[in-house]
Protein backbone atom coordinates (compact mmCIF):
# COMPACT_ATOMS: atom_id res chain seq x y z
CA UNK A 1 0.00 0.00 0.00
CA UNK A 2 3.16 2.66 0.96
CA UNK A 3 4.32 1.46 -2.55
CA UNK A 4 1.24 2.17 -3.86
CA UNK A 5 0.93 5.48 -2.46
CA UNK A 6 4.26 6.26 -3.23
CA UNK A 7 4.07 6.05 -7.01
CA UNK A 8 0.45 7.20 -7.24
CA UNK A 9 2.11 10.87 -8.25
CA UNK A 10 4.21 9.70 -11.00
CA UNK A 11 1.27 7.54 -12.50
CA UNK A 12 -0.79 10.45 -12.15
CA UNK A 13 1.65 12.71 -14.47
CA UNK A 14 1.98 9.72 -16.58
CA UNK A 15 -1.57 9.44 -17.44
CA UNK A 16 -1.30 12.84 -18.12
CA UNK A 17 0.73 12.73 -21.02
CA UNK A 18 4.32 13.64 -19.55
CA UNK A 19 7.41 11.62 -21.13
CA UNK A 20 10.17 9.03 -18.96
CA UNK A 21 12.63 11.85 -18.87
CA UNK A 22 10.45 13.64 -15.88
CA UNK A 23 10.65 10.51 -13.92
CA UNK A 24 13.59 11.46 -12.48
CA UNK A 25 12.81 14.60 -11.45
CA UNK A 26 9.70 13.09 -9.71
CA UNK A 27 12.23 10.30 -7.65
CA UNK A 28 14.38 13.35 -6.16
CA UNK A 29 11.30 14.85 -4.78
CA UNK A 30 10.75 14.77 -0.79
CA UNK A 31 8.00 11.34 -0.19
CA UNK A 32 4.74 12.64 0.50
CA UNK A 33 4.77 15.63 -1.26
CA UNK A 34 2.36 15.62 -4.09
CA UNK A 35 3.05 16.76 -7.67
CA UNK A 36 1.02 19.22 -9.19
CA UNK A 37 0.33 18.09 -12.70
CA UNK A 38 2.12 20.14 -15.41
CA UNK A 39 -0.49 21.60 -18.04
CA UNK A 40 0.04 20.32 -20.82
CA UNK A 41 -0.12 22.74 -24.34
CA UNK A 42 -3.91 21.99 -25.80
CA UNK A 43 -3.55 21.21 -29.36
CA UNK A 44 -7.05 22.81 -30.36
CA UNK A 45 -7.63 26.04 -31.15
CA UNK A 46 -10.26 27.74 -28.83
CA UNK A 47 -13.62 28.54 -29.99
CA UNK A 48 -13.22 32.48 -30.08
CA UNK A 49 -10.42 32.34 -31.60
CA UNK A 50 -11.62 29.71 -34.58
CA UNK A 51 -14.15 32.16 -35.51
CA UNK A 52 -11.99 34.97 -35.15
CA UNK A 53 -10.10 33.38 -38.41
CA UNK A 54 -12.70 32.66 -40.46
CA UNK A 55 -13.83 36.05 -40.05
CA UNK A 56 -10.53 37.29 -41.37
CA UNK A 57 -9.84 34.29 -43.97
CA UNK A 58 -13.30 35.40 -45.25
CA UNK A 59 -13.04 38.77 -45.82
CA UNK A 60 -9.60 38.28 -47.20
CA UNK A 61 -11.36 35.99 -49.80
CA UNK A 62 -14.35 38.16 -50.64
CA UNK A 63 -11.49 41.10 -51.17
CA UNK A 64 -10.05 38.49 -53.44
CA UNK A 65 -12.77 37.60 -55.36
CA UNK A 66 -14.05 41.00 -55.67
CA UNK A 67 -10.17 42.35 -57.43
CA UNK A 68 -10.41 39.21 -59.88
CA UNK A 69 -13.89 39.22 -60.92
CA UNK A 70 -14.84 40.77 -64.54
CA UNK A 71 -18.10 41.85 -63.23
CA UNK A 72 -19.17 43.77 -60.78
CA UNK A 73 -19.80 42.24 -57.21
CA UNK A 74 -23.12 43.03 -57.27
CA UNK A 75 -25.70 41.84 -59.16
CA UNK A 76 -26.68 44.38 -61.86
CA UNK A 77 -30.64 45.15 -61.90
CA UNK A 78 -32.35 43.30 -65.03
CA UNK A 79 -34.04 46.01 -67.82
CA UNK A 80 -36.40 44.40 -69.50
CA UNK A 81 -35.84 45.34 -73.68
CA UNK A 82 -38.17 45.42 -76.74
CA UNK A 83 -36.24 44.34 -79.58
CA UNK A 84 -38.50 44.61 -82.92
CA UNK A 85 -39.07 41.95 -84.69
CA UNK A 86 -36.81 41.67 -88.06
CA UNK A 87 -39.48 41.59 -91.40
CA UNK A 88 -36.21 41.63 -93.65
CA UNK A 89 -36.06 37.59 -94.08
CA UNK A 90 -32.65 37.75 -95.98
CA UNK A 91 -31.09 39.94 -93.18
CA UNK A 92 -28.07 37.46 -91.41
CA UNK A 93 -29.00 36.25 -88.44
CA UNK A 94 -26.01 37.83 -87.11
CA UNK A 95 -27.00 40.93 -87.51
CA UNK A 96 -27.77 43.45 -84.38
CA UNK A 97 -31.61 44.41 -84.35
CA UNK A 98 -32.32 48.24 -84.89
CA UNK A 99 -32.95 50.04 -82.20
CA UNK A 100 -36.57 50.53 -81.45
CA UNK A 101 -37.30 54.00 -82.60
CA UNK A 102 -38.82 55.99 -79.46
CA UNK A 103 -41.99 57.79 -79.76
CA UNK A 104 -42.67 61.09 -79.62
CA UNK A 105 -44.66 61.80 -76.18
CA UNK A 106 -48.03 63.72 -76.55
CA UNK A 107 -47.93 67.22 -75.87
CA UNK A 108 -50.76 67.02 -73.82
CA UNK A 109 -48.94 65.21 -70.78
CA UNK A 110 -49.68 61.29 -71.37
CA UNK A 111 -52.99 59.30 -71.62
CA UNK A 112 -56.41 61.30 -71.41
CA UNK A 113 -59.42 59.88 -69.91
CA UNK A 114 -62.37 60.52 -71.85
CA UNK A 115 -65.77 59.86 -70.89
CA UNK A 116 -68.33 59.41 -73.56
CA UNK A 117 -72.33 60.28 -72.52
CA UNK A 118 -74.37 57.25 -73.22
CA UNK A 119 -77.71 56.91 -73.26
CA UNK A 120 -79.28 54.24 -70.65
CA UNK A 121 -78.49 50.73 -72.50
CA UNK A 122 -76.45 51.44 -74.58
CA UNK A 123 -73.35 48.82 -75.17
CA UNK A 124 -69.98 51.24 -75.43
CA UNK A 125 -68.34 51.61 -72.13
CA UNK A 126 -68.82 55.34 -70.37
CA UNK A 127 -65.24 55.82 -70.25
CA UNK A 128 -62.02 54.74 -71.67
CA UNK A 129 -58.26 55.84 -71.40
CA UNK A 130 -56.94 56.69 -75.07
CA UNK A 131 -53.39 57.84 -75.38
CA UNK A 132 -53.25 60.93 -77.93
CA UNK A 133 -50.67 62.59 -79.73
CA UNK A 134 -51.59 65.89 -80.55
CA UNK A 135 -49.03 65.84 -83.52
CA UNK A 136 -51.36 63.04 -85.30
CA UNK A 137 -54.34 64.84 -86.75
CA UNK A 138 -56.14 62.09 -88.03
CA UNK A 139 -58.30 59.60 -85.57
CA UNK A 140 -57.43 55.94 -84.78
CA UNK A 141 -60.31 54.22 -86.06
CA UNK A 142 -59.77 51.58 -82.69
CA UNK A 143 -61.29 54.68 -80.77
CA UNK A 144 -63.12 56.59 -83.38
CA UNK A 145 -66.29 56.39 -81.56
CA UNK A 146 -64.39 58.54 -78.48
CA UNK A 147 -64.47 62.17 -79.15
CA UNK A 148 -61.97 64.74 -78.57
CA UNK A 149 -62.41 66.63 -75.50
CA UNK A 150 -60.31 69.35 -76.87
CA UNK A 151 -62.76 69.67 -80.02
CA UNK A 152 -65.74 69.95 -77.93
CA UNK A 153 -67.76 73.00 -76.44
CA UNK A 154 -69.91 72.66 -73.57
CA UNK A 155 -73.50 74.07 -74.19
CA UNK A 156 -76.77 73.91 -72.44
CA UNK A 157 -78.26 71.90 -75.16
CA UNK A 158 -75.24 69.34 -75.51
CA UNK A 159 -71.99 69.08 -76.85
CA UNK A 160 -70.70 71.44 -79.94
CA UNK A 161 -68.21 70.82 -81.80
CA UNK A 162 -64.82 73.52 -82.13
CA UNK A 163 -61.98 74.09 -83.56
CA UNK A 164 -59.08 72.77 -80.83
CA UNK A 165 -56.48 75.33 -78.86
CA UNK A 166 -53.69 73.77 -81.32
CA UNK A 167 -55.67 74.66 -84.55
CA UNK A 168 -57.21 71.11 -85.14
CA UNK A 169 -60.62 70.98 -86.67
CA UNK A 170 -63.44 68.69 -86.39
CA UNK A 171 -63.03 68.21 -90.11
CA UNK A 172 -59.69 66.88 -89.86
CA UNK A 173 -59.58 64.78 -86.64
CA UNK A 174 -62.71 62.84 -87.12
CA UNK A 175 -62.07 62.08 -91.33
CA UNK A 176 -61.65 58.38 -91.92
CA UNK A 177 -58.44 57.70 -93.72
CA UNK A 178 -57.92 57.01 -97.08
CA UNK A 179 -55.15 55.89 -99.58
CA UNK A 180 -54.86 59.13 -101.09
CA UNK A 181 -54.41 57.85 -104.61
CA UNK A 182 -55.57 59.90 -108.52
CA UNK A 183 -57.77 57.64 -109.41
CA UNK A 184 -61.18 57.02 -110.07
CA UNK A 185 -63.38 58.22 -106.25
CA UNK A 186 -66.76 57.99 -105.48
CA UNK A 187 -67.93 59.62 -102.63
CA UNK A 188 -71.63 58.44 -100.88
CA UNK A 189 -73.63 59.60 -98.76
CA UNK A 190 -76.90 58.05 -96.79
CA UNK A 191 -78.71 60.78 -94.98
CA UNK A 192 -81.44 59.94 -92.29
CA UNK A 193 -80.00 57.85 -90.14
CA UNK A 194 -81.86 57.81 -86.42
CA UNK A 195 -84.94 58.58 -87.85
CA UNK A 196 -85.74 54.68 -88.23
CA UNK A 197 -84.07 52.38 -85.57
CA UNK A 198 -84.07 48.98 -87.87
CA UNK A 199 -82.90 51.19 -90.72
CA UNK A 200 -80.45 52.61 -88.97
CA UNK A 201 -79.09 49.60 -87.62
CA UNK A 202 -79.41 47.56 -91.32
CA UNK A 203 -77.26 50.76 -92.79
CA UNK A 204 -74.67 50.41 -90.34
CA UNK A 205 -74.07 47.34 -90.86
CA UNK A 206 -74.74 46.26 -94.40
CA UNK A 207 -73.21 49.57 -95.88
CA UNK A 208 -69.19 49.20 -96.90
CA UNK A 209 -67.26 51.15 -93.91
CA UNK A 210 -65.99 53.52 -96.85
CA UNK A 211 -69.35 54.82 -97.31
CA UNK A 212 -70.40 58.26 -95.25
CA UNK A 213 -73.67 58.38 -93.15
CA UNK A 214 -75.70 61.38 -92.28
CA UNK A 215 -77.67 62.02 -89.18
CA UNK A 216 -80.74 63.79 -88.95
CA UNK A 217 -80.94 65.61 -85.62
CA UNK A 218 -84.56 64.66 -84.88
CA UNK A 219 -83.84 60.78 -84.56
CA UNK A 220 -83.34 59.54 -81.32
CA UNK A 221 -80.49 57.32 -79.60
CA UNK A 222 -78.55 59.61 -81.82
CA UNK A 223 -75.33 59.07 -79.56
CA UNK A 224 -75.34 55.54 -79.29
CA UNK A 225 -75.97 55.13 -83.49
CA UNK A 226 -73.35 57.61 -83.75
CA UNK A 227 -70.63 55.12 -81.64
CA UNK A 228 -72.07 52.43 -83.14
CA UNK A 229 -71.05 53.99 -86.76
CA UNK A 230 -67.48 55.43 -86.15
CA UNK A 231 -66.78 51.97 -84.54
CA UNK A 232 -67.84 50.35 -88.14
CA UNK A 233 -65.10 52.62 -89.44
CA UNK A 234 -67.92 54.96 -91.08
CA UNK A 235 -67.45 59.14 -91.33
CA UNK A 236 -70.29 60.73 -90.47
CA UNK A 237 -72.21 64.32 -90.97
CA UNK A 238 -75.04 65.92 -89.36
CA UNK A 239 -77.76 67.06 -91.18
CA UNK A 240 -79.24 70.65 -90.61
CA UNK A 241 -82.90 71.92 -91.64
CA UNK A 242 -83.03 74.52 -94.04
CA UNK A 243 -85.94 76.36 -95.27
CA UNK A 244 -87.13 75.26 -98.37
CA UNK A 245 -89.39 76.51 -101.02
CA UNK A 246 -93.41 76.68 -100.08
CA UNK A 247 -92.29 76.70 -96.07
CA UNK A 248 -94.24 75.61 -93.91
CA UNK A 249 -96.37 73.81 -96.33
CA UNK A 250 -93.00 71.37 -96.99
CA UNK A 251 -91.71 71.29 -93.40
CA UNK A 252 -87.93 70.03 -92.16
CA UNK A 253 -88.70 69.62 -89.30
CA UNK A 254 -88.41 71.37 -85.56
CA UNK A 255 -85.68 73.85 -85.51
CA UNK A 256 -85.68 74.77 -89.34
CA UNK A 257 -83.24 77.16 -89.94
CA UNK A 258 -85.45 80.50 -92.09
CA UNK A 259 -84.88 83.28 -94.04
CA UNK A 260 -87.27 85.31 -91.59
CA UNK A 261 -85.57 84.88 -88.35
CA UNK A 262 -82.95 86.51 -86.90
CA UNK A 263 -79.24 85.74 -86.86
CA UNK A 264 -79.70 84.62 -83.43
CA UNK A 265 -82.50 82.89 -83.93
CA UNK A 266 -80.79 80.90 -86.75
CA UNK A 267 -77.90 80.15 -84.60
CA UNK A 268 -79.73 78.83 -81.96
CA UNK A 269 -81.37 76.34 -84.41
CA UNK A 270 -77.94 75.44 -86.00
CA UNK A 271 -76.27 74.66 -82.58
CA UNK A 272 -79.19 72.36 -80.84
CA UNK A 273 -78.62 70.63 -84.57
CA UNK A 274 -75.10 70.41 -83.78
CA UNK A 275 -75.34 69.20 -79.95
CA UNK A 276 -76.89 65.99 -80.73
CA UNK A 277 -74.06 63.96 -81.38
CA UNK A 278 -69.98 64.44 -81.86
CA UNK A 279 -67.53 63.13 -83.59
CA UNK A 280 -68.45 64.09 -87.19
CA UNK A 281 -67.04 65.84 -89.72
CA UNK A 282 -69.44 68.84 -91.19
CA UNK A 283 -72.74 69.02 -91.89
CA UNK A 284 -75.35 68.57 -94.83
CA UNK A 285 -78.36 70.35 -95.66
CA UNK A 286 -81.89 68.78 -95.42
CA UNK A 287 -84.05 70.58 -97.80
CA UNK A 288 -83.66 74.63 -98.21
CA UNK A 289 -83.55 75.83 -101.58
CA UNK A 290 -85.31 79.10 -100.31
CA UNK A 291 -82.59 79.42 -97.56
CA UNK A 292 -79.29 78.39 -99.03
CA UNK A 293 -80.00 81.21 -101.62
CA UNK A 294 -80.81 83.93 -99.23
CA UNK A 295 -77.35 85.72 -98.48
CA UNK A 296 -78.55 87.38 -95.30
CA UNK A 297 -79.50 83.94 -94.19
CA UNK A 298 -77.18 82.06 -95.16
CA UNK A 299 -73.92 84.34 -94.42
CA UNK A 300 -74.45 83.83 -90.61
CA UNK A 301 -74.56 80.18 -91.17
CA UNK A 302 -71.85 79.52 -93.11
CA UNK A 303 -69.27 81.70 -90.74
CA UNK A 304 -69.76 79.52 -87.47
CA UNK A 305 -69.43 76.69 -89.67
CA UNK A 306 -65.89 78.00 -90.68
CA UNK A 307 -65.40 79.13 -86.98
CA UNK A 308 -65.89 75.34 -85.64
CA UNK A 309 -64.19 73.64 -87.95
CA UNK A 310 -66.93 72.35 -89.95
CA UNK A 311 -67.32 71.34 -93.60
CA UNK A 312 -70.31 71.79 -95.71
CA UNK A 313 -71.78 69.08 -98.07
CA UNK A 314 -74.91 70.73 -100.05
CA UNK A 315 -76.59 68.10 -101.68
CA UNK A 316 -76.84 69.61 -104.90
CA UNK A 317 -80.77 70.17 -105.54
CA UNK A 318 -80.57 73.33 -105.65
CA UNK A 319 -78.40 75.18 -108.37
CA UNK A 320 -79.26 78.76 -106.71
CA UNK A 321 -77.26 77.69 -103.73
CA UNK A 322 -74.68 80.49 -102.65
CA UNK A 323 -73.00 77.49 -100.50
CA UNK A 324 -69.60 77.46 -102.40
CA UNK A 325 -69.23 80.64 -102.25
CA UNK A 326 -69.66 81.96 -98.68
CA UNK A 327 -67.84 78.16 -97.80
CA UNK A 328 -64.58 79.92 -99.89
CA UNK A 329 -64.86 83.18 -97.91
CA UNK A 330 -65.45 82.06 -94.63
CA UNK A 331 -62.68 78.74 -95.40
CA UNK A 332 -65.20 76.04 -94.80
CA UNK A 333 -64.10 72.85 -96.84
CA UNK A 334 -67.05 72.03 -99.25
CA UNK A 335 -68.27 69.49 -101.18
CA UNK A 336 -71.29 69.36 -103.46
CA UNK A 337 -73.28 65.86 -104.46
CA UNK A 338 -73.23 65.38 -108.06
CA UNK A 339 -76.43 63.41 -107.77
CA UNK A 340 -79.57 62.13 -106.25
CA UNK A 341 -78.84 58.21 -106.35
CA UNK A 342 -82.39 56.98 -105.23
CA UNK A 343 -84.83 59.44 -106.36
CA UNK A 344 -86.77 56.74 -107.94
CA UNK A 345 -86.67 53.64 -105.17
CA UNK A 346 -85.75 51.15 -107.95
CA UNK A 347 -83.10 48.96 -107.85
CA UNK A 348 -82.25 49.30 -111.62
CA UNK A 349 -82.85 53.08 -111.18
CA UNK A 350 -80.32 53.18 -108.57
CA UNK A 351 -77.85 51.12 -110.07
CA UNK A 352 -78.44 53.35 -113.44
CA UNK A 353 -77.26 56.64 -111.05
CA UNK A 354 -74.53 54.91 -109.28
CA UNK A 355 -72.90 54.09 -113.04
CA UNK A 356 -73.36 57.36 -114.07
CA UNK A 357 -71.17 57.95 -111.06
CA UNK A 358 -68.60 55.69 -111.74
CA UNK A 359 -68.45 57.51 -115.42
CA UNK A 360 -68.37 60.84 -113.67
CA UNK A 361 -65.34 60.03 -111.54
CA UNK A 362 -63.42 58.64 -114.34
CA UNK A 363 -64.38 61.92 -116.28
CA UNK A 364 -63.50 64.31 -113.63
CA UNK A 365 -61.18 62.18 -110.97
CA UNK A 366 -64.61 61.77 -108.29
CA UNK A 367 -68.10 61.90 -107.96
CA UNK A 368 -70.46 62.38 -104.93
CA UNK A 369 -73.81 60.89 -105.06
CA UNK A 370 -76.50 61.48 -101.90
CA UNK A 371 -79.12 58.95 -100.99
CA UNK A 372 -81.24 57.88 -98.10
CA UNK A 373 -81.57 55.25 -95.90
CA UNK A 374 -84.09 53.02 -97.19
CA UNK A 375 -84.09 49.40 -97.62
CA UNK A 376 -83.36 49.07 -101.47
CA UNK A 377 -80.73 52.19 -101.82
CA UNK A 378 -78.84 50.13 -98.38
CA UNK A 379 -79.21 47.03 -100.00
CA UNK A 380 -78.28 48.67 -103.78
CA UNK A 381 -75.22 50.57 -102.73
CA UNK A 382 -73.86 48.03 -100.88
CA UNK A 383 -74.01 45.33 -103.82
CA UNK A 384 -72.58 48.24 -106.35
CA UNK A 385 -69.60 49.08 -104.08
CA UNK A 386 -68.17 45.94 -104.31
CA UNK A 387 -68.02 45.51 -108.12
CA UNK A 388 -67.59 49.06 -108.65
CA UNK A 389 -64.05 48.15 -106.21
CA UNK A 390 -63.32 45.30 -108.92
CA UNK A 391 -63.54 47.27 -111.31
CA UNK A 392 -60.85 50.09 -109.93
CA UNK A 393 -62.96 52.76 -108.26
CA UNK A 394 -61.60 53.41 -104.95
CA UNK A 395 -65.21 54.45 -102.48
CA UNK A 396 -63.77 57.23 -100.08
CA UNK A 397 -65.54 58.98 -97.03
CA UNK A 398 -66.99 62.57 -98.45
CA UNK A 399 -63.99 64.17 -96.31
CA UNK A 400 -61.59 62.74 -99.22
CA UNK A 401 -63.23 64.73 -102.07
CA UNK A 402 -63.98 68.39 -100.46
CA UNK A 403 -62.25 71.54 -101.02
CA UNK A 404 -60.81 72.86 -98.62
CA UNK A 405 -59.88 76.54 -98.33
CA UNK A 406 -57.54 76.17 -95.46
CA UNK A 407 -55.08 73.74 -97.24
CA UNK A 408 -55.79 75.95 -100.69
């Protein structure tokens, strides 16, 4: 057991890791006196001090990395890019895209919301957002229905129609495009449309979108015939009542415009005419050989015509008309009809006019012929159009064949 005891120190340092050289060291020490255990050198690393060198291997990496790399550290933010799409088949398919040609942004300050006044039923939305450039005179037929806020005048009775702050005219905004070619036009126009609900809604839809339709202002659901229209692509006109010979005995209609009433008087007729719808192009007389050759009459008439924009289109059945005339002085574009295509409600009588048309704009480079919307001229017109297109005449809105003073 003394043996035992004796030695227990040295097996203790041995256990402990120490090597035979200490052993004598540990015999030359006094018996019974106990050895403290040397402590031995740990060969881990302590915790703090492991983490301490990633830290510093890390950032000594990431400093690496970042001097090596091509590209910047960071990600860069993704821009999306419209390339257009290449119509030139033979162009290599090496070759770099063009550059998308930016637009020009609208004067006006970006998209315009425009809310059209329906009446209750009706199928075009209230309101719609249409981006405009004011630099584009003509109308996108997509929103042709729409009108310009900045061609309209607010008035007790409805919505007039004026020239815009920029110059822009009725006339010019709300024409439907054409190809603007020499040859052979014909011009048409139906009148009386909104008088008849199922003929208004058989002419909109069976008549070629090339062909021009006239509104009378006493028809009703005038607005939503009038969407319905410009949406088919069709120009339209307003027709105004004009005194005629043996007045009242032949009557217009409400709101005839006469040689015995004042300026004023007039005026007030002519704008509740032109409040019942927008988004036309001029108006057309209804009747009034008496008035349209009364120059005190019609001198009034044909200046706010020129002051908002408007064209005239006198349906030629009167040869004392002073129309062209005054329309020259006061720079309203004109047009006059060359004929009456449905006179006679035949079907070979119509046809017979709408030749004589065709001859007349081969003559003389266009023609204008005016009808109305019945059943057979609708059904007639829209039959002759397309062989009259076979046969090279180009049918253009009555826009495409006026006068106009302002472009001389």
């Amino acid at each position: 057991m003394i043996l035992s005891e004796k030695w227990a120190p040295l097996f203790g340092v041995m256990r402990g890791g120490c090597g035979l050289a200490d052993i004598g060291k540990d015999i030359e020490r006094p018996l019974g006196q106990a050895i403290r255990p040397t402590r031995a050198a740990s060969s881990k690393i302590s915790g703090p001090a492991v983490a301490a060198a990633l830290v510093v291997l890390a950032v000594i990496g990431v400093s690496g990395a970042i001097a090596l790399r091509e590209k910047p550290f960071r990600k860069p933010e993704v821009v999306a890019v419209s390339t257009p799409k290449v119509t030139d088949a033979a162009a290599p398919a090496t070759e770099p895209a063009p550059a998308p040609k930016a637009e020009a942004a609208p004067k006006t300050g970006g998209p315009q919301i425009i809310h059209v006044e329906t009446e209750e039923g009706d199928t075009p939305p209230k309101a719609a957002i249409v981006i405009r450039d004011p630099s584009a005179i003509g109308q996108n037929l997509k929103i042709a229905h729409l009108p310009d806020r900045a061609l309209i005048e607010a008035s007790d009775t409805g919505p007039l129609p004026v020239r815009a702050a920029d110059g822009r005219r009725p006339f010019d905004v709300y024409a439907r495009p054409w190809s603007g070619a020499r040859g052979a036009r014909v011009a048409i126009v139906i009148g009386g449309l909104a008088v008849s609900q199922t003929g208004t809604q058989a002419a909109i839809a069976k008549l070629p979108a090339e062909v021009t339709l006239a509104f009378a202002p006493q028809g009703n659901s005038i607005g939503r015939w009038m969407q319905a229209a410009r949406q088919g692509g069709h120009e339209i006109v307003m027709q105004v009542p004009l005194e005629p010979f043996d007045y009242p005995n032949v009557n217009p209609g409400r709101n005839t415009l006469t040689i015995t009433a004042s300026p004023d008087e007039n005026l007030k007729s002519l704008r509740w005419a032109l409040s019942r719808t927008t988004n036309y192009t001029g108006v057309m007389n209804y009747m009034g050989a008496r008035f349209s050759a009364d120059a005190m009459a019609m001198g009034p008439f044909m200046a706010e015509l020129g002051k908002r924009g408007l064209a005239y289109v006198d349906d030629g059945s009167s040869a004392r008309s002073l129309a062209p005339e005054l329309a020259l002085k006061d720079g309203v574009p004109f047009v006059a009809g060359d004929t009456a295509i449905d006179a006679v409600q035949d079907r070979g009588a119509i046809l017979k006019k709408l030749d004589q048309l065709e001859a007349t704009a081969r003559a003389k480079g266009s023609a204008v012929g005016i009808g109305s919307a019945f059943d057979i001229t609708v059904d007639t017109v829209a039959s002759w159009v397309i062989e009259a297109r076979k046969r090279g005449i180009e049918i253009v809105p009555i826009s495409a064949v006026a006068i106009d003073p302002q472009k001389g």
